[in-house]
Protein backbone atom coordinates (compact mmCIF):
# COMPACT_ATOMS: atom_id res chain seq x y z
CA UNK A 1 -66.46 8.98 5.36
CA UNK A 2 -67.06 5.87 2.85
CA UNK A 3 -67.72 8.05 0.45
CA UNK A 4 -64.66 10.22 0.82
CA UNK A 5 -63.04 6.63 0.38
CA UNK A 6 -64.51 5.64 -2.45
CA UNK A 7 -64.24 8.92 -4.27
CA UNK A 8 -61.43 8.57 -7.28
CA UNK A 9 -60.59 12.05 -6.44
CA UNK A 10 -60.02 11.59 -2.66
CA UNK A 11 -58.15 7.99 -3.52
CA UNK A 12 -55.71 9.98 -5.72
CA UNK A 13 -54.95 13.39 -3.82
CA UNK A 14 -54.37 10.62 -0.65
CA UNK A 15 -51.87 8.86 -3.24
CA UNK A 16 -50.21 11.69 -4.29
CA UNK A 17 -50.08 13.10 -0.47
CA UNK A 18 -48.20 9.92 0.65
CA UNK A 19 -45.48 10.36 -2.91
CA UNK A 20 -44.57 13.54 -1.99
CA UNK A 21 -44.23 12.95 2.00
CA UNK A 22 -41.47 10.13 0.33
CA UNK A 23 -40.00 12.24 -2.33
CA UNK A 24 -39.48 15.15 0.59
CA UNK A 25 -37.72 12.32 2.65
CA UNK A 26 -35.77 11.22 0.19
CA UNK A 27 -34.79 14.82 -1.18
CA UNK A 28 -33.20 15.36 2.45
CA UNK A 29 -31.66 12.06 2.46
CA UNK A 30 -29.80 12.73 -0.75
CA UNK A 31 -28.92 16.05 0.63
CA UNK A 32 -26.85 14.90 3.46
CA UNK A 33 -25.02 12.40 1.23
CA UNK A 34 -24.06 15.14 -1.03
CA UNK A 35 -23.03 17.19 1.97
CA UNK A 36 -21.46 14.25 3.37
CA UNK A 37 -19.39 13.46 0.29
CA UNK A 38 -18.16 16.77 -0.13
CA UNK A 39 -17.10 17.21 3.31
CA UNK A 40 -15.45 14.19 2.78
CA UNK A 41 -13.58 15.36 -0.37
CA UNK A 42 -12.92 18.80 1.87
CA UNK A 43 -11.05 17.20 4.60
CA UNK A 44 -8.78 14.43 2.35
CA UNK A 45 -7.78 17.41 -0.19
CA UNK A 46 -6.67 19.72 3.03
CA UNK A 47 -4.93 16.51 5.16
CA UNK A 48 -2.65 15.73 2.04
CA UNK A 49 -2.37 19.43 1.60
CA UNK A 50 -0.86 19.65 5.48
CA UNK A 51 0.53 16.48 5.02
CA UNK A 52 2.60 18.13 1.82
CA UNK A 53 3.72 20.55 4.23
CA UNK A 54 4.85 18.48 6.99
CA UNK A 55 7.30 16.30 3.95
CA UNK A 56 8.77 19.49 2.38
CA UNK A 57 9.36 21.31 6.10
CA UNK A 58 11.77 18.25 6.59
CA UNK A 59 14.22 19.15 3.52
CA UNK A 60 13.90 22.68 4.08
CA UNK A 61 14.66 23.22 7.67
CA UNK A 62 17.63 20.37 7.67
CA UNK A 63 15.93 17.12 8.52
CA UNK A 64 14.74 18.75 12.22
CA UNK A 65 12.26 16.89 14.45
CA UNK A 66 8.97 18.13 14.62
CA UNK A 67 8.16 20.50 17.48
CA UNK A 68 4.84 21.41 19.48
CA UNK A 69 5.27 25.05 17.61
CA UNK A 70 4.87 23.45 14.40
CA UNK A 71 1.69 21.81 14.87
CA UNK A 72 0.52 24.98 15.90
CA UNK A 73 1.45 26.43 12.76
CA UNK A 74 -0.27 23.40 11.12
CA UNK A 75 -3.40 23.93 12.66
CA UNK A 76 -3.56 27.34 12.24
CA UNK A 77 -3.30 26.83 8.66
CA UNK A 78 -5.62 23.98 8.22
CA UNK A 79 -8.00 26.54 10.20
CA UNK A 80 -7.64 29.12 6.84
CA UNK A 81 -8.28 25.96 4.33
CA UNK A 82 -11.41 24.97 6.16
CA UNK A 83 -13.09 28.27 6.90
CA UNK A 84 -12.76 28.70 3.03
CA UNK A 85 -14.32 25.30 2.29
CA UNK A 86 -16.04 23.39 5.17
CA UNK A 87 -16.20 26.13 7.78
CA UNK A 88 -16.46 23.40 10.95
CA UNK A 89 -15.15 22.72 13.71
CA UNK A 90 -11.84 20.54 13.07
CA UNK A 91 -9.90 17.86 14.95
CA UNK A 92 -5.96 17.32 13.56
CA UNK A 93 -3.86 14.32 14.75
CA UNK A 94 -0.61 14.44 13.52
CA UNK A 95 1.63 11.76 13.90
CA UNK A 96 5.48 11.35 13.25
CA UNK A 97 7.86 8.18 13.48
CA UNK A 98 11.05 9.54 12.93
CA UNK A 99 14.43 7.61 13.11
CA UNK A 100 17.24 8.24 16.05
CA UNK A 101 20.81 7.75 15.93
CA UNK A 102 20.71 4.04 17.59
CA UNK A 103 18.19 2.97 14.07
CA UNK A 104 15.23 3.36 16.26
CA UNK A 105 12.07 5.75 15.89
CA UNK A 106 10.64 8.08 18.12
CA UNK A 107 6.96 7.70 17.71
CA UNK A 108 5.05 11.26 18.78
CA UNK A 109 1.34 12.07 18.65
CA UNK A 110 0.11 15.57 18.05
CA UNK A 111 -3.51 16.57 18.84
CA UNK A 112 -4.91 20.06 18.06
CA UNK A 113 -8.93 21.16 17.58
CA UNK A 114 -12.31 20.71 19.25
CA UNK A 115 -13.52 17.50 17.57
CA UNK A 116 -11.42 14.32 18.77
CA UNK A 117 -10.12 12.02 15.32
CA UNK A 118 -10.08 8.67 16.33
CA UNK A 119 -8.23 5.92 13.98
CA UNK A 120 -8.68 2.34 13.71
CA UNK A 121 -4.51 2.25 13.74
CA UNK A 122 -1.35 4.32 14.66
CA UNK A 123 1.61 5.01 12.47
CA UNK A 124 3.61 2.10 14.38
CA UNK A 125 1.09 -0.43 12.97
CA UNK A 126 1.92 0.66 9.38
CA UNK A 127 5.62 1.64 10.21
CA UNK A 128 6.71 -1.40 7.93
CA UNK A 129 6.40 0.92 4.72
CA UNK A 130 8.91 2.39 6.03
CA UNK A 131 12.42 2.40 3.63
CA UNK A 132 15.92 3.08 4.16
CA UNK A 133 17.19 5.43 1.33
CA UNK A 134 20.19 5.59 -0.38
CA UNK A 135 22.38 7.39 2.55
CA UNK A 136 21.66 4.16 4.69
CA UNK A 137 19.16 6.12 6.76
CA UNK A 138 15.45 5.19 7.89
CA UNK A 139 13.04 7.90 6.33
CA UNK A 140 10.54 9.70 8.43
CA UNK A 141 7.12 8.77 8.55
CA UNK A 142 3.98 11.18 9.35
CA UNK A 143 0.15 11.05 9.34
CA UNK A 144 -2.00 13.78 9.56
CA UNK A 145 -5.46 13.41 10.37
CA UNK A 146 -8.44 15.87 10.33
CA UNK A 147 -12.04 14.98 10.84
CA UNK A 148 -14.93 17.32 11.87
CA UNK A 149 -18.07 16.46 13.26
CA UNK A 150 -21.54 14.99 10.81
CA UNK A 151 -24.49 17.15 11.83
CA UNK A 152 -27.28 16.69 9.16
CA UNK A 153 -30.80 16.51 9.33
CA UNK A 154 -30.72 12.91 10.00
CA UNK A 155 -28.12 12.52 12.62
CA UNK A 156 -29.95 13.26 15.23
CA UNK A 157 -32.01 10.24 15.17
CA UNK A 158 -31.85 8.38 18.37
CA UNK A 159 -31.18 4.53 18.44
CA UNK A 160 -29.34 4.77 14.93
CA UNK A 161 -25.84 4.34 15.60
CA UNK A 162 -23.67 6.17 12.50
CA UNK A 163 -20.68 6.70 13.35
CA UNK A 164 -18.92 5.04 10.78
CA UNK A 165 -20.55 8.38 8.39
CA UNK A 166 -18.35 10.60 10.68
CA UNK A 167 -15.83 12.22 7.82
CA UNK A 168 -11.87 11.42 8.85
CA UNK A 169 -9.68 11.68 6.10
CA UNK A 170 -5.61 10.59 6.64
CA UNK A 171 -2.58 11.51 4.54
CA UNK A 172 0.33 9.16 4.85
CA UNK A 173 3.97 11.14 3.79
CA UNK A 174 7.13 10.32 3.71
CA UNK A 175 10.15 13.00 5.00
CA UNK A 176 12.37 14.05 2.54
């Protein structure tokens, strides 16, 4: 055994063992960044997308509140988007403040999918962006929401707490 030790050849193929048992770790760690990043990227290009939706349904169908049947709608589409990008299972959270006749809003919260979005906020915490436009009315104010679950190689790794690397991505719109 001492001389396996003190063999140059044995010292270096040991070495070289122990490099690439770090360069495989680190190959997999750089792999669920990247697949974290781009789920990331996934998820905030489809919430403004819905989002986008949600602002020009306003103008189109005369200023009408949002229903249940639209978020159905919403969902169903943001179900299309990610099976041709992300293909996971998705939570949506759509919220709406919109203004009454007595300059009031009606705050409603909207939750669709298998995966459960959770916020640090709600819309009435940032509801002081909101504007009155030139007809002296309050605009309407929605957030849409979509997050999926993180399951890469290193996730499962008990005692490591990460959810803070759980993708959410929100789209803040205004109603035309």
């Amino acid at each position: 055994m001492s001389s396996f030790l003190r063999n140059k050849v044995a010292s270096v193929s040991i070495e070289v063992s122990f490099m690439l048992m770090f360069f495989v770790i680190f190959l997999v760690l750089s792999s669920d960044i990247g697949k974290l990043i781009k789920t990331q990227n996934s998820l905030e290009k489809i919430s403004y997308s819905l989002a986008g939706i949600i602002r020009e349904r306003t103008n189109l169908y005369n200023k009408t509140l949002l229903k249940e049947s639209d978020i159905d709608n919403l969902y169903s589409i943001a179900l299309v988007l990610n099976e041709k990008t992300l293909n996971k299972e998705l939570g949506l959270v759509v919220e709406s403040l919109e203004p009454n006749k007595n300059d009031d809003f009606n705050y409603k919260n909207y939750k669709r999918g298998e995966v459960e979005c959770v916020n640090n906020s709600n819309l009435k915490d940032i509801s002081k962006i909101n504007f009155v436009n030139k007809f002296e009315n309050y605009t309407s104010l929605y957030r849409v929401t979509l997050c999926t679950k993180n399951n890469d190689l290193f996730m499962p790794i008990r005692g490591i707490n990460l959810k803070k690397l759980e993708p959410l991505a929100s789209s803040v719109v205004y109603g035309r």
